[in-house]
N, C-alpha and C. Protein backbone atom coordinates (compact mmCIF):
# COMPACT_ATOMS: atom_id res chain seq x y z
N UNK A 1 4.34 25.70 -1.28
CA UNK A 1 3.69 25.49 0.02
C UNK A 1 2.57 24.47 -0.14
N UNK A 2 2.25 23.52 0.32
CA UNK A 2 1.89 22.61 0.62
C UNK A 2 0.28 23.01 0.81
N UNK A 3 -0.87 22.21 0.47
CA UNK A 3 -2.30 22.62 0.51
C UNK A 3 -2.51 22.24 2.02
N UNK A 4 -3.99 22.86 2.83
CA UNK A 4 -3.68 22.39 3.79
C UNK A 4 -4.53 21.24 3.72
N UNK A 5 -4.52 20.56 4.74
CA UNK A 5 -5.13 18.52 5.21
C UNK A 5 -6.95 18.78 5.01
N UNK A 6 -7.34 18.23 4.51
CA UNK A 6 -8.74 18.53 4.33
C UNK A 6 -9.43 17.39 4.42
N UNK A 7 -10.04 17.55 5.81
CA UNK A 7 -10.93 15.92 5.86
C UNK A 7 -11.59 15.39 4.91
N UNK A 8 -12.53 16.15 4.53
CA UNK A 8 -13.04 15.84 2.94
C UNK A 8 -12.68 15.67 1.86
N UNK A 9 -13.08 14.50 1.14
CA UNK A 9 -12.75 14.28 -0.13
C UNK A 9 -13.85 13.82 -1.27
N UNK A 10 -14.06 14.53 -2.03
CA UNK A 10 -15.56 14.79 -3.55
C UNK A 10 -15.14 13.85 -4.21
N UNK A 11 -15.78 12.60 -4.65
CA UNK A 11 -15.57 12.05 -5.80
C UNK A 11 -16.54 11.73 -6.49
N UNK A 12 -16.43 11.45 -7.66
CA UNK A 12 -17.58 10.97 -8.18
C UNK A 12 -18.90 10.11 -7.91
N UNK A 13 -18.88 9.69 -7.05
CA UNK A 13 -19.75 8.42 -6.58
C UNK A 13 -20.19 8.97 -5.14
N UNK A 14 -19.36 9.33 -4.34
CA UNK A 14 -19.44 9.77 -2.66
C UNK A 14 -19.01 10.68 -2.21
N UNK A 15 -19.09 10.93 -1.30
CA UNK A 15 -17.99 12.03 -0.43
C UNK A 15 -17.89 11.16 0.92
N UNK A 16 -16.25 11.12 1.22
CA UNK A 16 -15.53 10.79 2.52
C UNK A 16 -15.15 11.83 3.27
N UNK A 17 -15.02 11.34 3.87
CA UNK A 17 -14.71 11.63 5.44
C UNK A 17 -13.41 11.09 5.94
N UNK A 18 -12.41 11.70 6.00
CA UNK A 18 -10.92 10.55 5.73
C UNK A 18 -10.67 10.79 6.89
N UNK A 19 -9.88 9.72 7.27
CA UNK A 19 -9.26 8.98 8.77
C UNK A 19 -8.28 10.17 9.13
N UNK A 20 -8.31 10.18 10.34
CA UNK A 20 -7.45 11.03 11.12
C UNK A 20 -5.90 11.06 10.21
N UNK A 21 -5.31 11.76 9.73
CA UNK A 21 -3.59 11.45 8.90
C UNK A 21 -2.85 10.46 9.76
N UNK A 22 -2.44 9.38 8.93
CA UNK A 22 -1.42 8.48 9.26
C UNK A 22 -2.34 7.38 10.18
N UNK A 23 -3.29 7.39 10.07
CA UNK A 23 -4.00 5.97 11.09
C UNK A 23 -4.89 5.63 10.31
N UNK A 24 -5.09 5.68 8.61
CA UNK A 24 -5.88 5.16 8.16
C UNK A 24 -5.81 3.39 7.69
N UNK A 25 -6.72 2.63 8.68
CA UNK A 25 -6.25 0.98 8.38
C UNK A 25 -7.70 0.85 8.28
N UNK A 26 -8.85 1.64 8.17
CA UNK A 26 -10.28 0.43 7.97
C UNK A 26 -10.90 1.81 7.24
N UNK A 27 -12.14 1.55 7.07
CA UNK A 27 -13.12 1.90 6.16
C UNK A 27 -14.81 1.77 6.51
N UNK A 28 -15.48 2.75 6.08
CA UNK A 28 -17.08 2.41 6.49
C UNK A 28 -17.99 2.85 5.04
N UNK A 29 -18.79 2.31 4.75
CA UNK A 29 -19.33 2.88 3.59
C UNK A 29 -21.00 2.55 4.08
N UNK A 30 -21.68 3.87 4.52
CA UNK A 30 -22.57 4.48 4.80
C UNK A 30 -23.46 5.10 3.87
N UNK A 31 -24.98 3.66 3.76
CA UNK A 31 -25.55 4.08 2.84
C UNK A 31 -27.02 5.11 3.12
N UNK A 32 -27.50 6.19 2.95
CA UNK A 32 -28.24 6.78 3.07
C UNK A 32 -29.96 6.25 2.77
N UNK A 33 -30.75 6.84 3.56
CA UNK A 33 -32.26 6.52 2.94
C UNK A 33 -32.96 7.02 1.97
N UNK A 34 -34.20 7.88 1.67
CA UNK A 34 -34.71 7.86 0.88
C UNK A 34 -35.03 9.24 1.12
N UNK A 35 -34.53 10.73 -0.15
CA UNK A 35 -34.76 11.46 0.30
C UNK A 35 -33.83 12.51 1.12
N UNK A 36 -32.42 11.67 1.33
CA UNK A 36 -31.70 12.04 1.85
C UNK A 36 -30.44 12.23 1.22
N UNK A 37 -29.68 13.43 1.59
CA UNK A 37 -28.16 13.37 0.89
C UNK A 37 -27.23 12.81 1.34
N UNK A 38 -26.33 12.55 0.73
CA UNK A 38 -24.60 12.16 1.85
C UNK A 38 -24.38 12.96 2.57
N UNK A 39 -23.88 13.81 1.88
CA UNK A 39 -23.44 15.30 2.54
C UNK A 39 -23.95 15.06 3.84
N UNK A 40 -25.63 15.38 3.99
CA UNK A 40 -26.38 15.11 5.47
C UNK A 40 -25.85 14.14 6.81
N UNK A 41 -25.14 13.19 6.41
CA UNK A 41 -24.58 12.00 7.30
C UNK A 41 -23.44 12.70 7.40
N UNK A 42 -22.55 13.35 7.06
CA UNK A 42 -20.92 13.54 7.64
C UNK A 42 -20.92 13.96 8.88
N UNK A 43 -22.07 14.23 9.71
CA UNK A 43 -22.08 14.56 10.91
C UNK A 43 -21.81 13.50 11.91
N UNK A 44 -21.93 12.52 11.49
CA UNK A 44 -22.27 11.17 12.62
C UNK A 44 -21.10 10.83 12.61
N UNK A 45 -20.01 11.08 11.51
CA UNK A 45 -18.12 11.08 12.08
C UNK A 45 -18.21 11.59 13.24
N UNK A 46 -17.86 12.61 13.54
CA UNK A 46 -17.49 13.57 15.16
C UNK A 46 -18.49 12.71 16.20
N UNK A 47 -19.47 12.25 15.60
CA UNK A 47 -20.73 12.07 16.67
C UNK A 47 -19.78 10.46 17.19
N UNK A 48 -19.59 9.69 16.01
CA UNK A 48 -19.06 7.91 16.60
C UNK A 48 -17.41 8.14 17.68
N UNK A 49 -17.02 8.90 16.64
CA UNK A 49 -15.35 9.33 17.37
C UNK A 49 -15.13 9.52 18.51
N UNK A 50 -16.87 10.79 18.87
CA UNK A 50 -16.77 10.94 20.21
C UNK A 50 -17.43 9.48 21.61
N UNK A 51 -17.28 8.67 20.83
CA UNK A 51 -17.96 7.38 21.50
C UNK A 51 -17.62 6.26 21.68
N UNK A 52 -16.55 6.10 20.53
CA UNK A 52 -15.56 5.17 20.78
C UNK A 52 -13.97 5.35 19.75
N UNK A 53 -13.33 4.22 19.76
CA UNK A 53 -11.94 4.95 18.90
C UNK A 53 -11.87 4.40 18.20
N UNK A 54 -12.70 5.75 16.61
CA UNK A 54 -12.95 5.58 15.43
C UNK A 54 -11.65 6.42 14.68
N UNK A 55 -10.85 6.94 15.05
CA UNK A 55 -9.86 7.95 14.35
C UNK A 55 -9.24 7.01 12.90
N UNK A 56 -9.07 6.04 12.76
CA UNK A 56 -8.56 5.10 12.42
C UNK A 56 -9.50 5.08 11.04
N UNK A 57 -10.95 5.30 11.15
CA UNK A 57 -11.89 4.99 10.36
C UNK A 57 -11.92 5.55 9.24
N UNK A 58 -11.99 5.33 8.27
CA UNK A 58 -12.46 6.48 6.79
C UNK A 58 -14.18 6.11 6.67
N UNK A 59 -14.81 7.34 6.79
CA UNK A 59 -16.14 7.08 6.34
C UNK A 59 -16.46 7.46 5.06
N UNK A 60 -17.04 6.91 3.88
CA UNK A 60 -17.18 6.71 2.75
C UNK A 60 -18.71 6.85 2.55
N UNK A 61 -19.63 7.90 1.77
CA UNK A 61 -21.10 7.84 2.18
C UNK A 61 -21.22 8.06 0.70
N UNK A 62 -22.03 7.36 0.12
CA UNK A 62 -22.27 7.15 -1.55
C UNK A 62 -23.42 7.90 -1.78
N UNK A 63 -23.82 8.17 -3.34
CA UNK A 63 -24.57 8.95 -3.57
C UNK A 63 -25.35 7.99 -4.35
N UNK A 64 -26.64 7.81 -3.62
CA UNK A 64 -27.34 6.55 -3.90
C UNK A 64 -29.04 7.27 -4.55
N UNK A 65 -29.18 6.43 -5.64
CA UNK A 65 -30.66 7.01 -6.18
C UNK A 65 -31.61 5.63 -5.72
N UNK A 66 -32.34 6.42 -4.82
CA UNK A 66 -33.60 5.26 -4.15
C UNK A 66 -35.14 5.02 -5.49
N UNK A 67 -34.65 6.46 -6.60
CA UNK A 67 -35.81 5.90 -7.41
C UNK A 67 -35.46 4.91 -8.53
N UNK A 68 -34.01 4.66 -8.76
CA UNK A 68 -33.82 3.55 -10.01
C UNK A 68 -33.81 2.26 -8.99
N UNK A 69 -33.44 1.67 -9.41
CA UNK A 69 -33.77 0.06 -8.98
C UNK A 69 -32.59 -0.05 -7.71
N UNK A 70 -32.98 -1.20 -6.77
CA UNK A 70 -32.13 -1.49 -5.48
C UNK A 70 -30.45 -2.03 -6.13
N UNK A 71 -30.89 -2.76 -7.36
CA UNK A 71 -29.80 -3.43 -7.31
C UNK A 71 -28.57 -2.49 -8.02
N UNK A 72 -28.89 -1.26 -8.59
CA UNK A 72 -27.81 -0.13 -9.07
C UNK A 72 -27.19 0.20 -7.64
N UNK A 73 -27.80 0.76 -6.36
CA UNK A 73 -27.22 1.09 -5.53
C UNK A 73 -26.26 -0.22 -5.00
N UNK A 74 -27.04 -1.19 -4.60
CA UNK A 74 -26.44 -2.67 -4.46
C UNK A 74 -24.87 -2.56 -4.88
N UNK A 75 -24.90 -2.58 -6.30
CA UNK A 75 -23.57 -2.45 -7.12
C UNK A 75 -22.69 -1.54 -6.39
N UNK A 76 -23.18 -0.30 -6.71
CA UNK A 76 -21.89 0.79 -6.27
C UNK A 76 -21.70 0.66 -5.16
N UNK A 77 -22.08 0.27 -3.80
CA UNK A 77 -21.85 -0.04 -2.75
C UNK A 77 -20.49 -1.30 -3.31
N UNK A 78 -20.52 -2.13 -3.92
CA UNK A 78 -19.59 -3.37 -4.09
C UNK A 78 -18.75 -2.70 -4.71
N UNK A 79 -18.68 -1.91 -5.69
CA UNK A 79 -17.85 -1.14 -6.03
C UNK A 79 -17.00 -0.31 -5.27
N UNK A 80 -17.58 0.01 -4.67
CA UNK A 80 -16.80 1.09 -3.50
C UNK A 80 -15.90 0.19 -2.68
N UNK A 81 -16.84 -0.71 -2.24
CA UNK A 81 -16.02 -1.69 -1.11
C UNK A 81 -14.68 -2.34 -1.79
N UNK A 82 -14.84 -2.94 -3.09
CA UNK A 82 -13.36 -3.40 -4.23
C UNK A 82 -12.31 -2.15 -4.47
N UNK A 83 -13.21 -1.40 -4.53
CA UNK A 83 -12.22 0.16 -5.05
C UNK A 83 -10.78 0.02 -3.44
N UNK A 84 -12.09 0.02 -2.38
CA UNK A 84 -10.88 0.44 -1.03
C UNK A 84 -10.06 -0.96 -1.34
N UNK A 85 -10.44 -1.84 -1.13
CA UNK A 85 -9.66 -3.05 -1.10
C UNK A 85 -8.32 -2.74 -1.87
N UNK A 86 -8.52 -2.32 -3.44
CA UNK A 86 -7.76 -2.04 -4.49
C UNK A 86 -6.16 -0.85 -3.97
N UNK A 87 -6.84 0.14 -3.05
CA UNK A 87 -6.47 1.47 -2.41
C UNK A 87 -5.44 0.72 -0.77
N UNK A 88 -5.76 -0.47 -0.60
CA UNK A 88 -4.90 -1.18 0.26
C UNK A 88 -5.40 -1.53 1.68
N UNK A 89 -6.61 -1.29 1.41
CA UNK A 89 -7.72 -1.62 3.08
C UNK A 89 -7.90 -2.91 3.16
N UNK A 90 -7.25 -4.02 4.05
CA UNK A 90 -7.48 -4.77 4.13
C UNK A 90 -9.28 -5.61 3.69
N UNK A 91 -9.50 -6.12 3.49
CA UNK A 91 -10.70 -6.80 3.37
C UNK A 91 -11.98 -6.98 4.62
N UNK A 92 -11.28 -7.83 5.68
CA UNK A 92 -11.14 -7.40 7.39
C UNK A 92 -11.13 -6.33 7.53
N UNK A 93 -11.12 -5.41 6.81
CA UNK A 93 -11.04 -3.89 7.92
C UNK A 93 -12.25 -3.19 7.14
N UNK A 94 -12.72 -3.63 6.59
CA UNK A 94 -14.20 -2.72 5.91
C UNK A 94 -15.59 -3.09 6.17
N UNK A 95 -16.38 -1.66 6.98
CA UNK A 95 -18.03 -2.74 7.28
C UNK A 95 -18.76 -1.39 6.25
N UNK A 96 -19.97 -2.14 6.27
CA UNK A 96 -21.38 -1.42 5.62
C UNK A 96 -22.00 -1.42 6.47
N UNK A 97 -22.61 0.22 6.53
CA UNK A 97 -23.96 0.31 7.35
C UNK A 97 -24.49 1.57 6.72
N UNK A 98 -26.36 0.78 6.85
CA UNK A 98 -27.09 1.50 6.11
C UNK A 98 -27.99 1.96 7.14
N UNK A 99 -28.93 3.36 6.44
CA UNK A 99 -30.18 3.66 7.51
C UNK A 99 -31.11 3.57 6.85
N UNK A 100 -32.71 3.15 7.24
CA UNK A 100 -33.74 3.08 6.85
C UNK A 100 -33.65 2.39 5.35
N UNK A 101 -33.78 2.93 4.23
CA UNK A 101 -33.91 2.10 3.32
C UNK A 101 -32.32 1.92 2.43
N UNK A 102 -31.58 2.46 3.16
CA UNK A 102 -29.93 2.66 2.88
C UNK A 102 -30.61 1.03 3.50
N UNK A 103 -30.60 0.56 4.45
CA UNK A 103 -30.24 -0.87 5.16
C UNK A 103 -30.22 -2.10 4.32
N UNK A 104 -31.29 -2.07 3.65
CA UNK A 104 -31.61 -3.10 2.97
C UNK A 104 -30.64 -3.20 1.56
N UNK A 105 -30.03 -2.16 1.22
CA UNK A 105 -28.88 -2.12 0.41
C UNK A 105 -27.58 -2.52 0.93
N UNK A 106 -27.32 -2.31 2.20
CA UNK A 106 -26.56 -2.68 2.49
C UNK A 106 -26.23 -3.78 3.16
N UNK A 107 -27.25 -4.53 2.83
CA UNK A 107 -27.33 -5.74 3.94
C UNK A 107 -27.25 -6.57 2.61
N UNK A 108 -27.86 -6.21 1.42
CA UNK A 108 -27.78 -7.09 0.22
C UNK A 108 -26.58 -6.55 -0.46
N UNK A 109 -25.66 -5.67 -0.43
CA UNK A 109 -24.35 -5.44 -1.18
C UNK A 109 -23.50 -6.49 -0.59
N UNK A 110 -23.56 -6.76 0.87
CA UNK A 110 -22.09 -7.38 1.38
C UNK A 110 -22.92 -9.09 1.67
N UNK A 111 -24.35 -9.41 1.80
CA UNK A 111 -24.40 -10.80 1.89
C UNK A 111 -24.69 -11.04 0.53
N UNK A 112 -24.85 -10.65 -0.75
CA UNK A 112 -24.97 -11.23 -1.58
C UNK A 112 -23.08 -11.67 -2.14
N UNK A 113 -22.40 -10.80 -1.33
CA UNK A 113 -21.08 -10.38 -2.13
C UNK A 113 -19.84 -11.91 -1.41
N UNK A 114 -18.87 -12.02 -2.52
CA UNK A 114 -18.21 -13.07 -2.32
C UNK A 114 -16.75 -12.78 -2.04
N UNK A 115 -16.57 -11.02 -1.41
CA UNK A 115 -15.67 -10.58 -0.82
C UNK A 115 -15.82 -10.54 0.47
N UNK A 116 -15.61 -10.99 1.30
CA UNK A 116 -16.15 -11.25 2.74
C UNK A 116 -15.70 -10.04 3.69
N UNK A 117 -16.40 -9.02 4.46
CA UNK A 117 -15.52 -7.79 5.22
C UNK A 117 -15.93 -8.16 6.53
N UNK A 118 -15.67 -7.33 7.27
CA UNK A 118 -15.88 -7.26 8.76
C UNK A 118 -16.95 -7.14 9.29
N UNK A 119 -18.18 -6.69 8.41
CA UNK A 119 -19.29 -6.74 9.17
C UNK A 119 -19.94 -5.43 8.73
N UNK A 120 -21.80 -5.90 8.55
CA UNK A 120 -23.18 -4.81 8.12
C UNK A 120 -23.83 -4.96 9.41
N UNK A 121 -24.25 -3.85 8.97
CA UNK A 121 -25.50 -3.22 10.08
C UNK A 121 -26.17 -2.42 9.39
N UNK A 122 -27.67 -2.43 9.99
CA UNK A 122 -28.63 -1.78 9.26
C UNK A 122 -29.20 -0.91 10.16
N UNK A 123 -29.96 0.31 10.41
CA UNK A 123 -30.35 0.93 11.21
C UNK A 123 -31.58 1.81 10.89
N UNK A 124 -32.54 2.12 11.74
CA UNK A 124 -34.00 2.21 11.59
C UNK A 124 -34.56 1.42 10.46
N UNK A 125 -34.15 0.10 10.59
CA UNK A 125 -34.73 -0.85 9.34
C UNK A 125 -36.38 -1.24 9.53
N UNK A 126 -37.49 -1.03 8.44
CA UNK A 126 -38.47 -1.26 8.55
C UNK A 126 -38.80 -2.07 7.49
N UNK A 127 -40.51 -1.97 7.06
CA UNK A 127 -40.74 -3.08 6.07
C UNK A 127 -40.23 -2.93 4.80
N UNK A 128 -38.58 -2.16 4.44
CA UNK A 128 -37.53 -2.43 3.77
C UNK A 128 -36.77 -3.65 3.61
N UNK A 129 -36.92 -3.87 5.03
CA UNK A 129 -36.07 -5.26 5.16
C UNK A 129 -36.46 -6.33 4.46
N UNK A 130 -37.70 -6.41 3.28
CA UNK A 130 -38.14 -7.49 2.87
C UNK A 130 -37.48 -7.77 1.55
N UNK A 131 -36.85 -6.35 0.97
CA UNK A 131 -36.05 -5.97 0.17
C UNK A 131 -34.26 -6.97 0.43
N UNK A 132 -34.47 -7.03 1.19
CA UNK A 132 -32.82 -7.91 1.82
C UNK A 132 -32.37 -9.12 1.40
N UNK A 133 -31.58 -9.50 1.34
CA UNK A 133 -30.94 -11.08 0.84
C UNK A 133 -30.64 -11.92 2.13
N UNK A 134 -31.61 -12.83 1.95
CA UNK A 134 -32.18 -13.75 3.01
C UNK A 134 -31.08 -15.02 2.94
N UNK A 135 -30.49 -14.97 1.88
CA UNK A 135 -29.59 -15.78 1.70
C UNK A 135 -28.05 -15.73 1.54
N UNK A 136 -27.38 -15.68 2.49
CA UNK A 136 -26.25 -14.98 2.26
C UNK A 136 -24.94 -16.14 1.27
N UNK A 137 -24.20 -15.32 0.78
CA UNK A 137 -23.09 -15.89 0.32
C UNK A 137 -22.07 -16.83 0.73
N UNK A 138 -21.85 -18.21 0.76
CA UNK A 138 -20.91 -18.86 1.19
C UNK A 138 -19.84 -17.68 1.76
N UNK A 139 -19.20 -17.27 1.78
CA UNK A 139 -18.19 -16.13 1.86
C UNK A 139 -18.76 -15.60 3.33
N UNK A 140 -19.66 -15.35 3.61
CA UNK A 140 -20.52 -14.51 4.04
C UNK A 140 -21.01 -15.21 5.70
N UNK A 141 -21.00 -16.12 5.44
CA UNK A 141 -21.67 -16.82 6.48
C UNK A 141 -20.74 -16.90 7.87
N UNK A 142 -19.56 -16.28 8.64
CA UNK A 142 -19.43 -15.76 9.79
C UNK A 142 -19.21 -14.43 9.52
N UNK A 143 -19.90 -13.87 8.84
CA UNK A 143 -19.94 -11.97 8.64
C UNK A 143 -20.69 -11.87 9.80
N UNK A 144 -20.73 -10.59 10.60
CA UNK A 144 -21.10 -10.31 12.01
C UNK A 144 -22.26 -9.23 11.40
N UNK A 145 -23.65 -9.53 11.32
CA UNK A 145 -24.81 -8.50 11.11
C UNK A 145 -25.38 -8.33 12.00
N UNK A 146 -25.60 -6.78 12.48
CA UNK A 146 -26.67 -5.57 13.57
C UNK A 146 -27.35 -5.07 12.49
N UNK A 147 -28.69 -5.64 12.98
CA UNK A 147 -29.76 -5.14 12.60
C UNK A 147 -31.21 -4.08 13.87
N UNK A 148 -31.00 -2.68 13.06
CA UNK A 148 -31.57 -1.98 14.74
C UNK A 148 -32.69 -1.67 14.16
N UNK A 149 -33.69 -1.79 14.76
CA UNK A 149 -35.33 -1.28 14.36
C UNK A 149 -36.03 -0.40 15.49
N UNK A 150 -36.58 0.67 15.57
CA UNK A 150 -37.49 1.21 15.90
C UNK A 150 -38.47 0.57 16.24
N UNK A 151 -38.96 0.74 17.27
CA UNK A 151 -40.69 0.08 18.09
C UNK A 151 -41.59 0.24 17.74
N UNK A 152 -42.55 -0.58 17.33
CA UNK A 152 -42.84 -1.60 16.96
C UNK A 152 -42.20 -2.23 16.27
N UNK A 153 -41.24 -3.43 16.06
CA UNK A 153 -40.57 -3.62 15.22
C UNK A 153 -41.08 -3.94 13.98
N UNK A 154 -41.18 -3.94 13.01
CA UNK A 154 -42.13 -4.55 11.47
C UNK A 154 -41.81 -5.68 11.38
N UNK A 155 -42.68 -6.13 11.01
CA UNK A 155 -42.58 -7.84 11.07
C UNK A 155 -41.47 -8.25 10.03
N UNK A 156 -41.37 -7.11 8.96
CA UNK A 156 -40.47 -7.93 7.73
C UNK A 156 -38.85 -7.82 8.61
N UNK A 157 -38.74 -6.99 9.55
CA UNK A 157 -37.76 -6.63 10.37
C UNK A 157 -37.48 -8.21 10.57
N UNK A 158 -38.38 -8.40 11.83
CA UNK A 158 -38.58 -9.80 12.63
C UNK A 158 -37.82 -11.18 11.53
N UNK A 159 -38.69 -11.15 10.14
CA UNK A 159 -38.78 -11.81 9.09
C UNK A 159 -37.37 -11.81 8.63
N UNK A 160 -37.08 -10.87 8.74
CA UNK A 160 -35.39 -11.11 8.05
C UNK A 160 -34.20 -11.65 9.15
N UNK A 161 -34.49 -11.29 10.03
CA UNK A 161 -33.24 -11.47 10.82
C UNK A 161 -33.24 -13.15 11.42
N UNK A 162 -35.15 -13.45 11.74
CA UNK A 162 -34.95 -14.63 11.99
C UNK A 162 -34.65 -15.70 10.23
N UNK A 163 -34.60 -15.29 9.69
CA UNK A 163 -34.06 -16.17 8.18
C UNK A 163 -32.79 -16.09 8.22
N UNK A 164 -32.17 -15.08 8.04
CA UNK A 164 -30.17 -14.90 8.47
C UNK A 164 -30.00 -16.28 9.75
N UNK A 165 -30.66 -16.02 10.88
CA UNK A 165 -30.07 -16.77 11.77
C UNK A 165 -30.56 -18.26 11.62
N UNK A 166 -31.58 -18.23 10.99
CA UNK A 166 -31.86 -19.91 9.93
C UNK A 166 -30.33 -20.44 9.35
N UNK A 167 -29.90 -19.49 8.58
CA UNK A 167 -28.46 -20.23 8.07
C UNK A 167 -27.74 -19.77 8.69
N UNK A 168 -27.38 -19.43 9.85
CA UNK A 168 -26.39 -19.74 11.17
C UNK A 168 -25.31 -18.30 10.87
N UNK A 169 -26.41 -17.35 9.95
CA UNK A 169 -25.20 -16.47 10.16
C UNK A 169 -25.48 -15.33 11.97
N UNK A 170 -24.62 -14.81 12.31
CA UNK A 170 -24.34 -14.32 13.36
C UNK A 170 -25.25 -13.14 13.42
N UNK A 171 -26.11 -12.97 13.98
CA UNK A 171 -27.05 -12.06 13.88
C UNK A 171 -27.35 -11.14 15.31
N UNK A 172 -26.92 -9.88 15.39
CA UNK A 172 -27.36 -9.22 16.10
C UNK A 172 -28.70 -8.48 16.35
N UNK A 173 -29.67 -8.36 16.97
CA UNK A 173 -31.14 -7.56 16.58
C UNK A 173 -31.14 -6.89 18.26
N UNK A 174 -31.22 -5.58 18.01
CA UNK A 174 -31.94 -4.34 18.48
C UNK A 174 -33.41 -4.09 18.54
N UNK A 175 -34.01 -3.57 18.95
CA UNK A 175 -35.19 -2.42 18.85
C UNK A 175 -35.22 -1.56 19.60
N UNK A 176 -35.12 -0.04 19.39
CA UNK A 176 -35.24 1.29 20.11
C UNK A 176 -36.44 1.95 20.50
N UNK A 177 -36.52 2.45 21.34
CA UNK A 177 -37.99 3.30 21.69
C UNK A 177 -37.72 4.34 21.14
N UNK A 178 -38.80 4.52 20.15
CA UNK A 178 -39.53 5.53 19.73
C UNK A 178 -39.61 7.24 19.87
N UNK A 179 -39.34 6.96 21.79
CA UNK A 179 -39.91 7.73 22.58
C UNK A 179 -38.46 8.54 22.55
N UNK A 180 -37.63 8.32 21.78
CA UNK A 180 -36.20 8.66 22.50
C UNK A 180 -36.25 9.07 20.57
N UNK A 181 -36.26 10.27 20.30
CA UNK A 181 -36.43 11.13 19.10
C UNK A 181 -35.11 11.54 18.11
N UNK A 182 -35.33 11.47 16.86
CA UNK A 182 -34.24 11.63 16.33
C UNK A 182 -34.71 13.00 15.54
N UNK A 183 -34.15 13.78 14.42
CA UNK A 183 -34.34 15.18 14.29
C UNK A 183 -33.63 14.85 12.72
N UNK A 184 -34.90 15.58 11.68
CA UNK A 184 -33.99 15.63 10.04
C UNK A 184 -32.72 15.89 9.98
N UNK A 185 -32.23 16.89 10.78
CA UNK A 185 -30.83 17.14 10.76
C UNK A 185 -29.60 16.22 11.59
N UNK A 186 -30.24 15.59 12.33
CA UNK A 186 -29.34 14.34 13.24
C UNK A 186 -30.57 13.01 13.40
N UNK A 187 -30.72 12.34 11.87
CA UNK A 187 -31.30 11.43 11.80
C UNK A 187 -31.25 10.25 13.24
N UNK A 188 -30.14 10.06 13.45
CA UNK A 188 -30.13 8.82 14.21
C UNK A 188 -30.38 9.54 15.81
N UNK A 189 -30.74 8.27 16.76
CA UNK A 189 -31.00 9.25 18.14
C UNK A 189 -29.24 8.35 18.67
N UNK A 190 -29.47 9.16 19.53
CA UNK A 190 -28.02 8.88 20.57
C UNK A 190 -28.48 6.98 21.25
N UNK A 191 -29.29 6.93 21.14
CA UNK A 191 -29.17 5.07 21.38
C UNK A 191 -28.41 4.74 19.97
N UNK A 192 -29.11 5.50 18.81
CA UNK A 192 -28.57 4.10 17.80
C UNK A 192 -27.02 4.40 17.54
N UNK A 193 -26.89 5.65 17.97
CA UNK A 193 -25.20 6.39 17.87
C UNK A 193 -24.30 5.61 18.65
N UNK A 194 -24.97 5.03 19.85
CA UNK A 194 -24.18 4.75 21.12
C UNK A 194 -23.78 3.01 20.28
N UNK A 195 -24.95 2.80 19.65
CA UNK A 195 -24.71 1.36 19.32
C UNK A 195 -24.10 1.10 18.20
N UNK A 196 -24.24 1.99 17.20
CA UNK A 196 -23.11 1.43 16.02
C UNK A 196 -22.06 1.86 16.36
N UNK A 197 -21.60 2.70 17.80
CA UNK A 197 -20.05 3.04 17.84
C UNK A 197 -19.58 1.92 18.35
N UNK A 198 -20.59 1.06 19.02
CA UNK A 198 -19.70 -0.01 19.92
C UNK A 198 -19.83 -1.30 19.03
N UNK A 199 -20.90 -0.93 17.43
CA UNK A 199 -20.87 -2.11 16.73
C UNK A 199 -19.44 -2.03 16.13
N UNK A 200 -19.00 -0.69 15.52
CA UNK A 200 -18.03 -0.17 14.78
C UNK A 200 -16.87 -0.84 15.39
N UNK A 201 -16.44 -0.26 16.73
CA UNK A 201 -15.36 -0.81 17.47
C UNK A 201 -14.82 -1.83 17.70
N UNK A 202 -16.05 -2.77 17.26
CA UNK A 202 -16.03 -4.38 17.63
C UNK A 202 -15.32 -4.74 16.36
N UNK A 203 -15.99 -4.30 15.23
CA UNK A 203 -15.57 -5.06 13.82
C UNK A 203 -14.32 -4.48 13.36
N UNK A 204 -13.98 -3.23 13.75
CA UNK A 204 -13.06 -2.38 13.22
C UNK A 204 -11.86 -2.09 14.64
N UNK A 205 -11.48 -2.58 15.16
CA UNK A 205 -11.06 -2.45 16.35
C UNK A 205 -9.58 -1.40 15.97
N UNK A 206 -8.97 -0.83 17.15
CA UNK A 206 -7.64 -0.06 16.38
C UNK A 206 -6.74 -1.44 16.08
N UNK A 207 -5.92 -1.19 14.90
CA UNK A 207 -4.80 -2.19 14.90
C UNK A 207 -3.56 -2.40 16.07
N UNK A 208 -3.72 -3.09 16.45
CA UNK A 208 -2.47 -3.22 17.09
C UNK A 208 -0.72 -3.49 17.06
């Protein structure tokens, strides 16, 4: 008898969140902040699904140490992203998105990187962002980046996004009110939910 279908999958590096059976064509690899577990993010699957049509998606959330150096996480993020490639995910069909100081990792895994995917986004990015690669990769340069900040925006916020759009890469920028609350247990508020589902949808669209 056959085990039964188990959305989850433990591996060494992350825990996923696997695509609805039989519609798996893209990928997300969701890097965490500071302080925070993976585990904690598997909630924001059900939360995007219910917002736009993510069934298709595998979410991939790494187990990232914010006290060794940026560029270890950096790596395994590129790692992860080659691994799916390897596993048969198109290239085109894989984005990164990070929160708070997850962002700045993930904004420097895929513009420093010379595998080109569908598109980063960063979310509650603050004066992390100074941490970021201002210079993106030949490869890199029509990659589609959302960058969302919280109000007041931090200037290194401001600082990074207007340098990306210095070298003509495609730059999306946000800022959310404050006033509209997010909770330890459902980090992100329903603005930034509403907006990476419709960033998601854009880069990751269903196949046709």
């Amino acid at each position: 008898m056959a085990a039964p279908w188990n959305p989850l999958m433990h591996e060494e590096t992350y825990v996923r969140r696997r695509a609805v059976p039989n519609s798996h064509t893209s990928s997300v690899v969701f890097t965490h902040g500071v302080g925070q577990k993976s585990s904690e993010w598997l909630y924001v699957v059900d939360r995007l699904r219910a917002l736009a049509p993510l069934d298709h998606v595998a979410f991939i959330f790494p187990y990232l140490n914010h006290d060794g150096t940026a560029a270890s996480n950096v790596e395994l993020v590129q790692t992860i992203v080659t691994d799916e490639i390897k596993k048969g995910i198109a290239h085109d069909r894989i984005a990164v998105v990070g929160f708070a100081k997850g962002g700045p990792v993930a904004l420097s895994a895929v513009l420093s990187s010379s595998t080109k995917i569908a598109g980063v986004g960063s979310l509650a990015l603050d004066a992390g962002a100074s941490e970021a690669v201002t210079k993106p990769a030949t490869e890199q340069s029509k990659t589609p980046v959302f960058i969302a900040a919280r109000a007041p925006a931090d200037s290194a916020v401001v600082a990074l996004a207007e340098a990306l759009k210095a070298t003509g890469q495609p730059v999306q920028v946000a800022v959310y009110d404050t006033a509209v609350t997010a909770t330890e247990k459902e980090p992100l508020t329903q603005q930034e939910l509403e907006a990476l589902a419709v960033f998601l949808s854009k880069v990751l669209p269903v196949a046709k």
